[in-house]
Every structure is written in structure tokens, then in C-alpha cells.
N, C-alpha and C. Protein backbone atom coordinates (compact mmCIF):
# COMPACT_ATOMS: atom_id res chain seq x y z
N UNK A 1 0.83 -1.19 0.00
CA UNK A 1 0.00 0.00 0.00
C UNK A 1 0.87 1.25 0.00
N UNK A 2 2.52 0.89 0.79
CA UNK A 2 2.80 2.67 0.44
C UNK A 2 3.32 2.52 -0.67
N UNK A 3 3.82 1.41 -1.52
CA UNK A 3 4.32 2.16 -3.03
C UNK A 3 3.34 2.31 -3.69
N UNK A 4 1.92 2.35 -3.69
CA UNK A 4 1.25 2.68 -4.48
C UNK A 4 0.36 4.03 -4.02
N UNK A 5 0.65 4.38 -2.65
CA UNK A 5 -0.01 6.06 -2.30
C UNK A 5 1.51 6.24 -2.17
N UNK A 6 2.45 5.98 -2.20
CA UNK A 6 3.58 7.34 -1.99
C UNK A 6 3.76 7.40 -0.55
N UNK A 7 3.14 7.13 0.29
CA UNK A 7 3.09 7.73 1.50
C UNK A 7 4.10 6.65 2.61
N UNK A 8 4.32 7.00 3.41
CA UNK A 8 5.71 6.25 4.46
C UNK A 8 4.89 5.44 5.19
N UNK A 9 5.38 3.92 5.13
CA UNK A 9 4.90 3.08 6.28
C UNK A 9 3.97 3.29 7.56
N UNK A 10 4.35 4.32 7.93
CA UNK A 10 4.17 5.56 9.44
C UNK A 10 3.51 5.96 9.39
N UNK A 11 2.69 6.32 7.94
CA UNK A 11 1.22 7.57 8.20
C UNK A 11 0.46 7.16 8.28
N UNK A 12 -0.03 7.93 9.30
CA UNK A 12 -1.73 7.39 9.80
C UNK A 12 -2.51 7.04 8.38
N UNK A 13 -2.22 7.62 7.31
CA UNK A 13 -3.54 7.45 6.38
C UNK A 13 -2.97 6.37 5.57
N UNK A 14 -2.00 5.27 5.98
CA UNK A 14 -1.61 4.03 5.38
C UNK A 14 -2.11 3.30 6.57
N UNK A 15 -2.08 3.68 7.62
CA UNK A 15 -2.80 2.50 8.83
C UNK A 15 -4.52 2.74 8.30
N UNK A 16 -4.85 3.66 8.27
CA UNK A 16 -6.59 3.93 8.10
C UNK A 16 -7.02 3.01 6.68
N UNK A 17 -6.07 3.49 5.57
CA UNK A 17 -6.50 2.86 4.16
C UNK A 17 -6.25 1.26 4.58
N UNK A 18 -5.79 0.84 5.61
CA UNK A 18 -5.20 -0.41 5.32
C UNK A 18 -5.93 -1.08 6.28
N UNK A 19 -6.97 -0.74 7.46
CA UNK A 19 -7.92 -0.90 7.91
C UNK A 19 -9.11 -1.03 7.02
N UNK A 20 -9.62 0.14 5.98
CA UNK A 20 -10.85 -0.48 5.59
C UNK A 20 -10.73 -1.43 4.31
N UNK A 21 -9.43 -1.87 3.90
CA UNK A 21 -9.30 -2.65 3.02
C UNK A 21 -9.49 -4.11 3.57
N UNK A 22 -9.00 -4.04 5.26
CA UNK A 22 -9.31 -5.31 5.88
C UNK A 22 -10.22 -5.40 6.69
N UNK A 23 -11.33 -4.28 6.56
CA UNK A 23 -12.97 -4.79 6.63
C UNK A 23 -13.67 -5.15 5.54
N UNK A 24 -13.30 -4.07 4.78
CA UNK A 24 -13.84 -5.01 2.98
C UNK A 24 -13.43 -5.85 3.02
N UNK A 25 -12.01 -6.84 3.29
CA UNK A 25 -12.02 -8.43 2.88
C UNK A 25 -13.10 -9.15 4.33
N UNK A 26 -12.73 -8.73 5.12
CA UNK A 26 -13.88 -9.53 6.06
C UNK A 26 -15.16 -9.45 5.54
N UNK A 27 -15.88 -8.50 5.72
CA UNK A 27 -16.94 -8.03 5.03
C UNK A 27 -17.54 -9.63 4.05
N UNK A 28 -16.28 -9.70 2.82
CA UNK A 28 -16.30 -10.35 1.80
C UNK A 28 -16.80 -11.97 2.33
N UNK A 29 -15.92 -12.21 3.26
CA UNK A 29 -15.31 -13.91 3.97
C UNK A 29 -16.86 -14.09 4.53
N UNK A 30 -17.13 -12.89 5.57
CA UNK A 30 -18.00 -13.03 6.62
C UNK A 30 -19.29 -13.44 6.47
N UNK A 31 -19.79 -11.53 5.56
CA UNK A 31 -20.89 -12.14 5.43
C UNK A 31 -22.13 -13.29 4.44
N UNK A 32 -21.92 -14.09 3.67
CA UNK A 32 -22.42 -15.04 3.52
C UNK A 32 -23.07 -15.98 4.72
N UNK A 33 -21.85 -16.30 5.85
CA UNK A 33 -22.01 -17.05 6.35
C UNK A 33 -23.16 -16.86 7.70
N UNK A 34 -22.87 -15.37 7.64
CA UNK A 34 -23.69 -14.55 8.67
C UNK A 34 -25.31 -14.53 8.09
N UNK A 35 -25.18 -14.10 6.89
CA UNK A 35 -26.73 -14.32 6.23
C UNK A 35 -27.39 -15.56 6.71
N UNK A 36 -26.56 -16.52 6.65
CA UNK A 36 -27.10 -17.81 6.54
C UNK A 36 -27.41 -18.03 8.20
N UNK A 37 -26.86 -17.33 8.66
CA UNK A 37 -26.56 -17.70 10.38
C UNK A 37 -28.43 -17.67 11.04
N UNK A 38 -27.79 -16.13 10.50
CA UNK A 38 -29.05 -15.40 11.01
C UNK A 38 -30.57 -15.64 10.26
N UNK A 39 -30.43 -16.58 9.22
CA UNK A 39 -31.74 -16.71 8.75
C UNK A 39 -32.03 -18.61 9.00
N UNK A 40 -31.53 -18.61 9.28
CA UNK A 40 -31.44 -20.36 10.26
C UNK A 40 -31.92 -20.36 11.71
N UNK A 41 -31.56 -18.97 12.09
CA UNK A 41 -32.12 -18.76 13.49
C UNK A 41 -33.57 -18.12 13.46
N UNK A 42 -33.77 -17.33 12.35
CA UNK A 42 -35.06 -16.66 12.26
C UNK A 42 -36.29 -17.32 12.12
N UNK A 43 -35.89 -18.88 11.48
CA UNK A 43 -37.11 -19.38 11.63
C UNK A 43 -38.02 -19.58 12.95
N UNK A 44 -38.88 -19.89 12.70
CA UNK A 44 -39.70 -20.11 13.84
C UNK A 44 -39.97 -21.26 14.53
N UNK A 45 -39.46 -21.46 15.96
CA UNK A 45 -39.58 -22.79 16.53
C UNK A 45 -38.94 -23.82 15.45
N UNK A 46 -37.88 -23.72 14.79
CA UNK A 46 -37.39 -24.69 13.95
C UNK A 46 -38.16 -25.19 12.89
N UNK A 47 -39.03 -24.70 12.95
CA UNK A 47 -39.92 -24.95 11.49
C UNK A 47 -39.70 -24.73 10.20
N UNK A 48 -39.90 -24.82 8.99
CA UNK A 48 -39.31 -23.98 7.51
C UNK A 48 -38.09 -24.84 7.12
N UNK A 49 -37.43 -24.63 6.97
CA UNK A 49 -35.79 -25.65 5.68
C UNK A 49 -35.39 -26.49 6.80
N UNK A 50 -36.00 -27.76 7.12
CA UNK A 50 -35.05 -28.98 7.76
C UNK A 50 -33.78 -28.97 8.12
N UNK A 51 -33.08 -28.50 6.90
CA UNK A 51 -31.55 -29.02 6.48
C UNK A 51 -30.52 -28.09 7.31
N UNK A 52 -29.45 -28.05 6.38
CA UNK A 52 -28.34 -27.74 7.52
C UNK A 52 -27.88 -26.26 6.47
N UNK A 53 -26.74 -25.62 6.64
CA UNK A 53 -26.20 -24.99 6.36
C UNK A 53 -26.29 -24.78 5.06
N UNK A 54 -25.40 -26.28 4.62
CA UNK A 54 -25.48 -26.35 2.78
C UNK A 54 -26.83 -26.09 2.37
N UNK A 55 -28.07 -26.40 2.79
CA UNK A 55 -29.30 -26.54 2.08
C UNK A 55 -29.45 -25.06 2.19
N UNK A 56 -29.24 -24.38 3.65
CA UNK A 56 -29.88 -22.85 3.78
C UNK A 56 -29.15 -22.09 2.50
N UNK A 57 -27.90 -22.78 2.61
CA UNK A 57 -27.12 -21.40 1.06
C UNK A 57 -27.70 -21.87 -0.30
N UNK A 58 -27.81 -23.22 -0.36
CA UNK A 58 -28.42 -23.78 -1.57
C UNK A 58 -30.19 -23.08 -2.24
N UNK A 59 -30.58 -22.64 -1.33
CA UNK A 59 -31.78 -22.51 -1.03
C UNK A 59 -31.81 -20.91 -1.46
N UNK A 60 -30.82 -20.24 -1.00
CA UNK A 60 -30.66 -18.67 -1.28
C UNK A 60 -30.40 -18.51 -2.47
N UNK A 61 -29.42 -19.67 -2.57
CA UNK A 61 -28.62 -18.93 -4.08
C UNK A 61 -29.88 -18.95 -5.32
N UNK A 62 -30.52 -20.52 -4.68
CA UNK A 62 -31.52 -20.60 -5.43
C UNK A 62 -32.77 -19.49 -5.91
N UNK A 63 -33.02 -18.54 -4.58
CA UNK A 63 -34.30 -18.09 -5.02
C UNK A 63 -33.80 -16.31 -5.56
N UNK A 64 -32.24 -16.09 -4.35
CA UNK A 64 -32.27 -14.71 -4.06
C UNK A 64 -31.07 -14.36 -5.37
N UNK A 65 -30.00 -15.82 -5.79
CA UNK A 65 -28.68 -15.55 -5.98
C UNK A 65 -27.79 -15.42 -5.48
N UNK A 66 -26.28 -14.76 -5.90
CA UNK A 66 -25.00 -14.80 -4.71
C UNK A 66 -25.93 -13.12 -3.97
N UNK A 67 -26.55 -12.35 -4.70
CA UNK A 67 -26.87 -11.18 -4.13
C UNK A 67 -27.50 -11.36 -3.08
N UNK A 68 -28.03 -11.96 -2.97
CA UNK A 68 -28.95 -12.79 -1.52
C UNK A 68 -27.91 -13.40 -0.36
N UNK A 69 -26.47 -13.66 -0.76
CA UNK A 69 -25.70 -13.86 0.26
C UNK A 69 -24.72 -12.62 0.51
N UNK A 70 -25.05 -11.09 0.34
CA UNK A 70 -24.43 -10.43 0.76
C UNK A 70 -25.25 -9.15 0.81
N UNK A 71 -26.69 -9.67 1.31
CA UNK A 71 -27.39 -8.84 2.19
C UNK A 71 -27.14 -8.45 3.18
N UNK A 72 -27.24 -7.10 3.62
CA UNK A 72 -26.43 -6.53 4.72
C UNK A 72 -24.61 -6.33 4.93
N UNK A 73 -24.28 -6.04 3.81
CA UNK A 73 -22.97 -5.81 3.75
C UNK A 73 -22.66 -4.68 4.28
N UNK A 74 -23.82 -3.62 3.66
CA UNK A 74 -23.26 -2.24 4.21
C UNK A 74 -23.61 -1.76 5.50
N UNK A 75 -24.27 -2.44 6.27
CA UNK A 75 -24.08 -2.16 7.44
C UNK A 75 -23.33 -2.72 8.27
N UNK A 76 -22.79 -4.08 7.93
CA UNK A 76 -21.30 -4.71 8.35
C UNK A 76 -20.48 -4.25 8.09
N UNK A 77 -20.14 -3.67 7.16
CA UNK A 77 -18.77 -2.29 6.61
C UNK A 77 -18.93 -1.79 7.90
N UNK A 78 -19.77 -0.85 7.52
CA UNK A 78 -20.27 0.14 8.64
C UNK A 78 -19.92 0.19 9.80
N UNK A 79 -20.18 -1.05 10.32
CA UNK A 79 -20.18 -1.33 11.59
C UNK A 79 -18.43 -1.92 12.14
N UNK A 80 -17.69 -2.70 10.94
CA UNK A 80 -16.52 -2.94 11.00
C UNK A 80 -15.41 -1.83 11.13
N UNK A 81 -16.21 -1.13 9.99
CA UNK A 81 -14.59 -0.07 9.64
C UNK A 81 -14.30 1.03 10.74
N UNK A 82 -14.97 1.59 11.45
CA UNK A 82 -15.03 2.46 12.50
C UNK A 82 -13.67 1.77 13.60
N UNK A 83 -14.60 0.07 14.01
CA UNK A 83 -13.64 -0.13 14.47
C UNK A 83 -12.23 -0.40 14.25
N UNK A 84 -12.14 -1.19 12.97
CA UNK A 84 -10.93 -1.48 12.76
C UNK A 84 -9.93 -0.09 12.55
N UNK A 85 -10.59 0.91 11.91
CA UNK A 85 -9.62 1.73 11.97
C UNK A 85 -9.05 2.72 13.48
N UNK A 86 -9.65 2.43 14.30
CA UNK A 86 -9.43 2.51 15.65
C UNK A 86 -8.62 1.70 16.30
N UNK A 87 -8.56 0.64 16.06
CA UNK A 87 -8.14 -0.39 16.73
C UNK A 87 -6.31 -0.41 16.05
N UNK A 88 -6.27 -0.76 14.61
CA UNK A 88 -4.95 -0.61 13.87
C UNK A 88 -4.51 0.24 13.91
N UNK A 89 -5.08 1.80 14.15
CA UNK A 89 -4.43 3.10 13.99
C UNK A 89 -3.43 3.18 15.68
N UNK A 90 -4.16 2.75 16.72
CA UNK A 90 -4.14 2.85 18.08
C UNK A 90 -2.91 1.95 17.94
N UNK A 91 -3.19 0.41 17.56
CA UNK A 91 -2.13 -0.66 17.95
C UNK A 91 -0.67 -0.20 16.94
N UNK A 92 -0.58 0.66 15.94
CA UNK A 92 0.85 1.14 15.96
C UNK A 92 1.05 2.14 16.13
N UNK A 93 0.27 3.15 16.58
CA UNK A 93 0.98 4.00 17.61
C UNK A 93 1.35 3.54 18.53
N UNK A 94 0.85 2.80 19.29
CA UNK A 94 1.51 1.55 20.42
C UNK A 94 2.85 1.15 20.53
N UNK A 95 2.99 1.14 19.51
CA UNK A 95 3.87 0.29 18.25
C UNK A 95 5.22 0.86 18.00
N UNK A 96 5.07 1.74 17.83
CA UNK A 96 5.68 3.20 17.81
C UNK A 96 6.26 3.82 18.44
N UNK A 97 5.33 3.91 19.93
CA UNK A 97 5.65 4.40 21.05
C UNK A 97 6.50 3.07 21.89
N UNK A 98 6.71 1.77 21.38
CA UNK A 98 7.44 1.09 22.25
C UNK A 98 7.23 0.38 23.12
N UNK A 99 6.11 0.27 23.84
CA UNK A 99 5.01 -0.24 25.05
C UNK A 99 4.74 -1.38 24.55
């Protein structure tokens, strides 16, 4: 990331860019599996798709597509990038400072 902004290992805005690049890949990994999580639990009293995991994604891709497994992305961004860039910006100043 710094040979392609120019910018020194050290600057905050290579820790920040390099935070939401590694909530976009989470983002990417995560949520599918989270869709599926949370709509396995939503049924009611266990009622609705028998099956397991494979059937719940089988079942999405089927009606909704892959777009149906990355419902709610942007509020997982959302909700990721705040922190991560808090968290990476903090842990090398840390870093930095020697502690």
C-alpha cells in the first residue's frame, strides 16, 4: 500500500487505508455465512428448511442468488470499519511508542 499512495509506512492514512481494506475483505469472507446464520435462526420454533447450512445457502442462491448472500454488507462495513480503523491506527501507535 505505500508504493502505491507514496506515502511512508508511518502515516496514519496508510494504517486507516489499510484498515478499511481489511474490513472489505472480512466483510467479503463473513458475510455469507452470517446471512445464513441469522436466517437459520429466524425461523420459527425450527420450522421452515429442515436441512443444515449447505441446504440454507443452496436454497438462497436458489431463489435470491449470490446477491442474496451479501445482504447486509453495508451495514457490516459500517459497523466494522469504525472499528478497525481505531483499533490498527491505536495498535501502531503503540507500536511506535514502544510499550
Amino acid at each position: 500500500l505505500t508504493t502505491a499512495t507514496g506515502l511512508p509506512a508511518t502515516d496514519i492514512r496508510v494504517h486507516a487505508l489499510s484498515s478499511i481494506a481489511a474490513s472489505a475483505a472480512v466483510v467479503t469472507t463473513v458475510n455469507p455465512m452470517e446471512v445464513v446464520m441469522v436466517r437459520k435462526y429466524s425461523q420459527r420454533g425450527g420450522r421452515g428448511d429442515p436441512g443444515g447450512m449447505a441446504t440454507a445457502i443452496k436454497s438462497i442462491l436458489k431463489t435470491e442468488g449470490v446477491q442474496g448472500l451479501y445482504k447486509g454488507s453495508i451495514p457490516l462495513f459500517s459497523r466494522l470499519t469504525p472499528h478497525f480503523i481505531a483499533t490498527f491506527v491505536f495498535l501502531e501507535q503503540l507500536r511506535s511508542w514502544r510499550i
